[in-house]
Protein backbone atom coordinates (compact mmCIF):
# COMPACT_ATOMS: atom_id res chain seq x y z
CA UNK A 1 13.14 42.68 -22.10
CA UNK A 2 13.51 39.47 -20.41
CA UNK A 3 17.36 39.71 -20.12
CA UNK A 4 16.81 43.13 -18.02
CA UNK A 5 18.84 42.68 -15.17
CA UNK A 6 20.62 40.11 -15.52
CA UNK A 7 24.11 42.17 -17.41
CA UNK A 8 24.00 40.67 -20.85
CA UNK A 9 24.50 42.65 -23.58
CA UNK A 10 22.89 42.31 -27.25
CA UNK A 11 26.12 40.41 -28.18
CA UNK A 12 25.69 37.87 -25.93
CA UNK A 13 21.81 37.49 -26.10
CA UNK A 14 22.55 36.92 -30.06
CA UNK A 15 24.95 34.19 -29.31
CA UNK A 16 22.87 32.22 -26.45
CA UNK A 17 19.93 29.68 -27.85
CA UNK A 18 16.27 29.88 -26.31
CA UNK A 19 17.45 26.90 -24.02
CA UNK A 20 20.24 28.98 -22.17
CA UNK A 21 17.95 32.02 -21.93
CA UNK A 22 14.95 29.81 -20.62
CA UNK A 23 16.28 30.35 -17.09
CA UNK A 24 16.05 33.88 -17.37
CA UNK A 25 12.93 33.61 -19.63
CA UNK A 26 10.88 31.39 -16.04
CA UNK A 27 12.83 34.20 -13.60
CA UNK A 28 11.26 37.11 -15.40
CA UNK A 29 7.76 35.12 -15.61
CA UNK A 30 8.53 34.83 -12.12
CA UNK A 31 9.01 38.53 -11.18
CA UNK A 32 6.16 39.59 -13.62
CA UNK A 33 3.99 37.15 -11.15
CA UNK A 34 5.38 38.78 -7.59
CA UNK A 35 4.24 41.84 -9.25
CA UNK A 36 0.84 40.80 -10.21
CA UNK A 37 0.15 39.30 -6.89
CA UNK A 38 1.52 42.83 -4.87
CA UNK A 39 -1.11 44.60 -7.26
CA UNK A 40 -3.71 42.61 -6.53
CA UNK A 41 -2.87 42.60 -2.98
CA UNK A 42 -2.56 46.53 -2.43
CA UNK A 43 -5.60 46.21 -4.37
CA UNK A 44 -7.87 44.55 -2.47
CA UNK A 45 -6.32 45.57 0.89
CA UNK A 46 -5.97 49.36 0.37
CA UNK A 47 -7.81 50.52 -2.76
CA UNK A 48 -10.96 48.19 -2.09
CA UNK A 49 -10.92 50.09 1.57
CA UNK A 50 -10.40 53.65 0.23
CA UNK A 51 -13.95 52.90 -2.00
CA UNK A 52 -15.83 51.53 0.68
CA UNK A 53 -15.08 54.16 2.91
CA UNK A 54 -15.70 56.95 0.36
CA UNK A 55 -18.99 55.74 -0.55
CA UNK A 56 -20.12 54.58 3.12
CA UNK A 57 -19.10 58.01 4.18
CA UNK A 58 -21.09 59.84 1.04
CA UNK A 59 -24.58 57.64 1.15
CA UNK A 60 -24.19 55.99 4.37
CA UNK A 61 -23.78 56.93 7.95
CA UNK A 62 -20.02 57.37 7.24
CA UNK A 63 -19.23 54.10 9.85
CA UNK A 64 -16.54 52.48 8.25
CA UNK A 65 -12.86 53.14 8.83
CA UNK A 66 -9.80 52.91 6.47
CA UNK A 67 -7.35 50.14 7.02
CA UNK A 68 -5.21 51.11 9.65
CA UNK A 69 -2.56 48.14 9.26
CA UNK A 70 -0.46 47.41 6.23
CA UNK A 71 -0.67 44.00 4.58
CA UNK A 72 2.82 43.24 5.59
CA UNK A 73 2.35 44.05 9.15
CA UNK A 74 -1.20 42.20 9.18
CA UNK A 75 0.35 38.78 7.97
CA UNK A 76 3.57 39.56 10.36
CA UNK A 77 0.83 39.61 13.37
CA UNK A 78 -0.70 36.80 12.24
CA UNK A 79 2.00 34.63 11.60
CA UNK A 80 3.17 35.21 14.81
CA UNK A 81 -0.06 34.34 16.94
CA UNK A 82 -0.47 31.28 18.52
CA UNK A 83 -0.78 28.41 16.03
CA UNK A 84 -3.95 26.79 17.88
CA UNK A 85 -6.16 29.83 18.29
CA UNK A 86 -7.45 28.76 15.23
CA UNK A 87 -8.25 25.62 16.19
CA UNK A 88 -9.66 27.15 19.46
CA UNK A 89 -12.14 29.62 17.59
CA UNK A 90 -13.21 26.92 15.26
CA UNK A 91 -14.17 24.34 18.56
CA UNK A 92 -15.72 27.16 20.20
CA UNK A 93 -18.13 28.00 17.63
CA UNK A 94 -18.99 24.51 17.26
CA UNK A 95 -19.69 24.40 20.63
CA UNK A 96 -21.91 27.25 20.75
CA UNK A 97 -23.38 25.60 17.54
CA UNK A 98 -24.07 22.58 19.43
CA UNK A 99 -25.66 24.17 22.63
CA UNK A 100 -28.07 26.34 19.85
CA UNK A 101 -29.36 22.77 18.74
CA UNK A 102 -29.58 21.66 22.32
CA UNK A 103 -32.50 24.58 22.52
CA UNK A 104 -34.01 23.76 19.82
CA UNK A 105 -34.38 20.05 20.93
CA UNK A 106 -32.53 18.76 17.69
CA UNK A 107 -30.87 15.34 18.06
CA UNK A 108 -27.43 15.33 19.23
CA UNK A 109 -24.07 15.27 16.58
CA UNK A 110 -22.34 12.75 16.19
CA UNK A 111 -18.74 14.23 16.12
CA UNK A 112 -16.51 12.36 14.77
């Protein structure tokens, strides 16, 4: 099993020591892993929003949508966005954070 792929034959795999295969051993480990992660990904992307939406839509008022965007093309978009509108979002919610304790007469932050 481990050898799949990679051309050798029984012959050869009988001739090689575990410390030539170990290369081949960490690269099937390695696929077995990119594997497990896509699974767990479609998972809780696609799957997760198929049973919400089947049960929100059975007992619910049926308000919830599918995913309309694939994983790929959601981290695509947001790799691509603008680096500090993260950094934008954050200050602006501390902001608003700050004028709420304002109101309420709470002493000001010290920020740091």
């Amino acid at each position: 099993m481990v050898t799949k792929g990679y051309g050798f034959s029984v012959d050869d795999i009988d001739m090689m020591n575990p410390e030539l295969l170990k290369p081949y051993v960490d690269a099937y480990k390695a696929e077995w892993k990119q594997r497990d992660m896509e699974m767990y990904m479609w998972f809780g992307r696609y799957a997760t929003s198929a049973l919400v939406t089947a049960i929100d839509a059975t007992f619910g008022k049926g308000n919830s949508k599918y995913v309309k965007e694939t994983c790929y093309d959601s981290i695509e978009k947001h790799n691509t966005d603008d680096p500090d509108a993260e950094m934008r979002e954050m200050l602006k919610a501390e902001e608003a954070w700050a004028a709420e304790s304002r109101k309420s007469h709470l002493p000001k932050p010290k920020i740091v």
